[in-house]
C-alpha atoms as a PDB file:
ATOM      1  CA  UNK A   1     211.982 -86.221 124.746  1.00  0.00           C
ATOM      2  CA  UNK A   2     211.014 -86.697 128.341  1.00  0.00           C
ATOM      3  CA  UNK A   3     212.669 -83.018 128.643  1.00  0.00           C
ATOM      4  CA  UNK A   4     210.698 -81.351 126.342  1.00  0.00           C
ATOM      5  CA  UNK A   5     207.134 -82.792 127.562  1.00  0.00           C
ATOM      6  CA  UNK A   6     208.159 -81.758 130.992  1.00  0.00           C
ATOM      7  CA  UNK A   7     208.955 -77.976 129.661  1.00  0.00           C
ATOM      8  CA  UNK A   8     205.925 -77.983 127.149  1.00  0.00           C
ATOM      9  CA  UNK A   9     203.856 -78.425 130.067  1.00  0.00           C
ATOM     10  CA  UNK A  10     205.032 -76.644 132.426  1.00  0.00           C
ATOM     11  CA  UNK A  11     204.988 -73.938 129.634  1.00  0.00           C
ATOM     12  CA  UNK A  12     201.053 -75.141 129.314  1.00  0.00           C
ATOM     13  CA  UNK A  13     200.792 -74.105 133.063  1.00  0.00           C
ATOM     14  CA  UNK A  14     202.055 -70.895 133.146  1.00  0.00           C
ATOM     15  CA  UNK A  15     200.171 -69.351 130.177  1.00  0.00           C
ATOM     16  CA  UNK A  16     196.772 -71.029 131.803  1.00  0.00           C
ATOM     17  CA  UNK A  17     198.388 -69.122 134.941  1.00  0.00           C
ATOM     18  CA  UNK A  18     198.974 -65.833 133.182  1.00  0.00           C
ATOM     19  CA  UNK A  19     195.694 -65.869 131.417  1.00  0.00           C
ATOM     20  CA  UNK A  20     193.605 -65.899 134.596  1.00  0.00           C
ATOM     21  CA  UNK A  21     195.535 -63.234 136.330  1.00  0.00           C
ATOM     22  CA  UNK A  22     195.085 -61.191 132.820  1.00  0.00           C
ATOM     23  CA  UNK A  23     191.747 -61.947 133.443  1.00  0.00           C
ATOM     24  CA  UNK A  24     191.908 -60.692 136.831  1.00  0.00           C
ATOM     25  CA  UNK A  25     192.965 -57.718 136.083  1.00  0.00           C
ATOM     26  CA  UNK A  26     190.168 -56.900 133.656  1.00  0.00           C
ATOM     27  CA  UNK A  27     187.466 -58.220 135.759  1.00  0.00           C
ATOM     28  CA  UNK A  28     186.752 -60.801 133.353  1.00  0.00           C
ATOM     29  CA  UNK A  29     184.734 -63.549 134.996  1.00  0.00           C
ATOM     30  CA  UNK A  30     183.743 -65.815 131.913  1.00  0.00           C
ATOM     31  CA  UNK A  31     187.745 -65.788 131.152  1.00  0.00           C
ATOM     32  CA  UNK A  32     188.583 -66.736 134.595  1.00  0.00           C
ATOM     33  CA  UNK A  33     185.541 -69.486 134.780  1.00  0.00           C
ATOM     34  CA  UNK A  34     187.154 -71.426 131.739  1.00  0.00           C
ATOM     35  CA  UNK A  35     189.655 -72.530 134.099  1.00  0.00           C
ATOM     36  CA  UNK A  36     187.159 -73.249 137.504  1.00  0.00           C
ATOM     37  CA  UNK A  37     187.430 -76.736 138.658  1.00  0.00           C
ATOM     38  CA  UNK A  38     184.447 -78.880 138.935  1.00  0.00           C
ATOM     39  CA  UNK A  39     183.612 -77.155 142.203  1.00  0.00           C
ATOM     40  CA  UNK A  40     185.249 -73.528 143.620  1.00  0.00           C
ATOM     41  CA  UNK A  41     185.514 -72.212 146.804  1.00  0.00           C
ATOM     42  CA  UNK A  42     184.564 -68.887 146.894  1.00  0.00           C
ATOM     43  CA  UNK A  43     185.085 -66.688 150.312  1.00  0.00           C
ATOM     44  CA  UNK A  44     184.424 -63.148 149.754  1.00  0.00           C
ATOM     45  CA  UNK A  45     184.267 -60.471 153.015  1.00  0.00           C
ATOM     46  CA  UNK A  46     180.592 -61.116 153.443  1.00  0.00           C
ATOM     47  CA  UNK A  47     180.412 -65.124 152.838  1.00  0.00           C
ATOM     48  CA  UNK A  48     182.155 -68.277 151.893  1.00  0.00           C
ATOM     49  CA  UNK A  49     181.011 -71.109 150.085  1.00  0.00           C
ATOM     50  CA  UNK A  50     181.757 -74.084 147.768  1.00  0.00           C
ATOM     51  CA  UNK A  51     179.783 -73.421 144.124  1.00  0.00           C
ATOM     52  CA  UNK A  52     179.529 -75.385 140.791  1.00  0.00           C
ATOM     53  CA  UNK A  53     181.513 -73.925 137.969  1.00  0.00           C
ATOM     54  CA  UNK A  54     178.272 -72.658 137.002  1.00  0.00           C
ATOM     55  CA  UNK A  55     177.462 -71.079 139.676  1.00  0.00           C
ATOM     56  CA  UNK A  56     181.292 -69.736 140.861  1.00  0.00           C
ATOM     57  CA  UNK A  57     180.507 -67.949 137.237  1.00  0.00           C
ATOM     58  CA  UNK A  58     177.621 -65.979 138.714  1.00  0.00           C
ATOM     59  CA  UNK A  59     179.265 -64.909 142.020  1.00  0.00           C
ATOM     60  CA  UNK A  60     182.324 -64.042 140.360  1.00  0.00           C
ATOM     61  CA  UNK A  61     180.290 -62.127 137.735  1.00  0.00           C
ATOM     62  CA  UNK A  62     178.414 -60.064 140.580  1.00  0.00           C
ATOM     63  CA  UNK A  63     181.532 -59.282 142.495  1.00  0.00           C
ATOM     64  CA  UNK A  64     183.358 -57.784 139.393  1.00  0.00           C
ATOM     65  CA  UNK A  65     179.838 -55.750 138.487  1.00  0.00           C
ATOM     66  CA  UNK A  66     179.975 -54.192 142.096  1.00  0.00           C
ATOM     67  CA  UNK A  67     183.545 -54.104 142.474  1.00  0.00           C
ATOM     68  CA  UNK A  68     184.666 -52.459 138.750  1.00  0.00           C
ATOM     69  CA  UNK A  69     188.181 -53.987 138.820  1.00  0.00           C
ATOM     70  CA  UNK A  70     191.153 -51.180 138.460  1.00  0.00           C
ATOM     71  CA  UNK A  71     194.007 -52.883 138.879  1.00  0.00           C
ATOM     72  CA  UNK A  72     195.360 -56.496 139.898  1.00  0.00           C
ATOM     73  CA  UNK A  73     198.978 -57.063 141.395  1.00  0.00           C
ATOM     74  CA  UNK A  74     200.746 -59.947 142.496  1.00  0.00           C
ATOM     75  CA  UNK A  75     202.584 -60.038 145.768  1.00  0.00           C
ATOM     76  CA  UNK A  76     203.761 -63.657 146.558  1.00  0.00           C
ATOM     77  CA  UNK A  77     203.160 -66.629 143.838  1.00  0.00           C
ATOM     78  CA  UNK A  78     204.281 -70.458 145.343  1.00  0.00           C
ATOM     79  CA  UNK A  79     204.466 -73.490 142.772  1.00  0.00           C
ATOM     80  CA  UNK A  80     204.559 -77.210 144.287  1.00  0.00           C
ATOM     81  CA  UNK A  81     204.060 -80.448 142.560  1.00  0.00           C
ATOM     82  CA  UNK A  82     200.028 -80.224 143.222  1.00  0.00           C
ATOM     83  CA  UNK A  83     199.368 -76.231 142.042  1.00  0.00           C
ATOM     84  CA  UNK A  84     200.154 -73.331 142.601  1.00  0.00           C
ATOM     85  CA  UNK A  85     198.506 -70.222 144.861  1.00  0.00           C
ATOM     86  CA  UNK A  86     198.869 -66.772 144.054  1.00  0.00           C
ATOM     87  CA  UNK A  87     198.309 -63.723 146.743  1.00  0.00           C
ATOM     88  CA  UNK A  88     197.824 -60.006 145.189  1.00  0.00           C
ATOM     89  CA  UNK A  89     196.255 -56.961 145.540  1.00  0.00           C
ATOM     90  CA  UNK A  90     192.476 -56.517 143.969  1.00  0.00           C
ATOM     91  CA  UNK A  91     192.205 -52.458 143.931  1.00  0.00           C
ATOM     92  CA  UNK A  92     188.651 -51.762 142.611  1.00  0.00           C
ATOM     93  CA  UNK A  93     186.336 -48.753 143.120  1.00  0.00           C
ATOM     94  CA  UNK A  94     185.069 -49.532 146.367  1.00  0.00           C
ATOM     95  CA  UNK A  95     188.696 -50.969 147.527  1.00  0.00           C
ATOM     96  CA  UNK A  96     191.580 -52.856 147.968  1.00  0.00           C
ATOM     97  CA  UNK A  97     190.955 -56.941 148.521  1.00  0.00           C
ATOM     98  CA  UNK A  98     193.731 -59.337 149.201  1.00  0.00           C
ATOM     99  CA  UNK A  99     193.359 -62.165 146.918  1.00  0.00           C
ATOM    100  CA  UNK A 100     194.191 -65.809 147.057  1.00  0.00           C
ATOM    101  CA  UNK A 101     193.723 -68.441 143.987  1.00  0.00           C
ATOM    102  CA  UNK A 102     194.607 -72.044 144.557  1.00  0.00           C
ATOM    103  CA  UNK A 103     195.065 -73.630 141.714  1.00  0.00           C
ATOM    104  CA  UNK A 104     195.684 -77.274 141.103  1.00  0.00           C
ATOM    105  CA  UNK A 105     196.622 -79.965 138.618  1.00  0.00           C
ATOM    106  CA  UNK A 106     194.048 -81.803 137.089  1.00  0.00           C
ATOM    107  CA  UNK A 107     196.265 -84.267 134.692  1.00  0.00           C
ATOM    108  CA  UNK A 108     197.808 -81.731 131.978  1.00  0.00           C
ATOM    109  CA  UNK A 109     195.394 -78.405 133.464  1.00  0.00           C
ATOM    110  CA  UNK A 110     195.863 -76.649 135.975  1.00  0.00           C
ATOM    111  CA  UNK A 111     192.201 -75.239 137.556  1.00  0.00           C
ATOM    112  CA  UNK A 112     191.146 -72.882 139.986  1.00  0.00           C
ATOM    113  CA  UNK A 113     190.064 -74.730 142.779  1.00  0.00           C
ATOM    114  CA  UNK A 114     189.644 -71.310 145.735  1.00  0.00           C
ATOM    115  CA  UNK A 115     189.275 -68.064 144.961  1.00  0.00           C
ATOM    116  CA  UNK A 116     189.585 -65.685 148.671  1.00  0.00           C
ATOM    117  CA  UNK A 117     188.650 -61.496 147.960  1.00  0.00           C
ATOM    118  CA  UNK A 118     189.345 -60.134 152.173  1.00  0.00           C
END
């Protein structure tokens, strides 16, 4: 029993994972905020801050509108007990950006916590 909780979740966990980085790749910021923790780091080339979910909605929102989001690949992706961090390649059609997302557990979620576009 203990077996199959432990593989439900972590089965939970990777298609929250896989539905933000499908969202990625479509520029979909409303997708992507479902999973936002309470607060989100957000460092982009120009700035850096901590924002409300609310808020990490809006920035995230802008930066697809003025990036227009062509493709999204993943280059190195690290689970530990706490989250998980992904690193890709953002190609848009004003450039490339090496992303970050840290996510981390939040009891049987896992949430974006940092979101890094350099």
């Amino acid at each position: 029993m203990f077996l199959f909780a432990a593989f439900f979740s972590l089965s939970s966990f990777e298609a929250t994972v896989e539905e933000i980085l499908g969202a990625f790749r479509k520029g979909d910021a409303m997708k992507i905020s479902r999973h936002f923790d309470s607060l989100v780091e957000i460092t982009l080339r120009d700035k850096s801050n901590s924002y409300s979910r609310t808020q990490a909605e809006v920035v995230l929102k802008d930066f697809f509108t003025t990036n227009t989001v062509r493709s999204f690949t993943i280059i190195h992706r690290v689970n530990s007990n706490s989250g998980e961090y992904c690193v890709g390649t953002l190609n848009t059609q004003l450039g490339e950006y090496r992303t970050t997302i840290l996510f981390k557990n939040r009891g049987d979620r896992k949430l974006v916590q940092e979101l890094r576009f350099e």
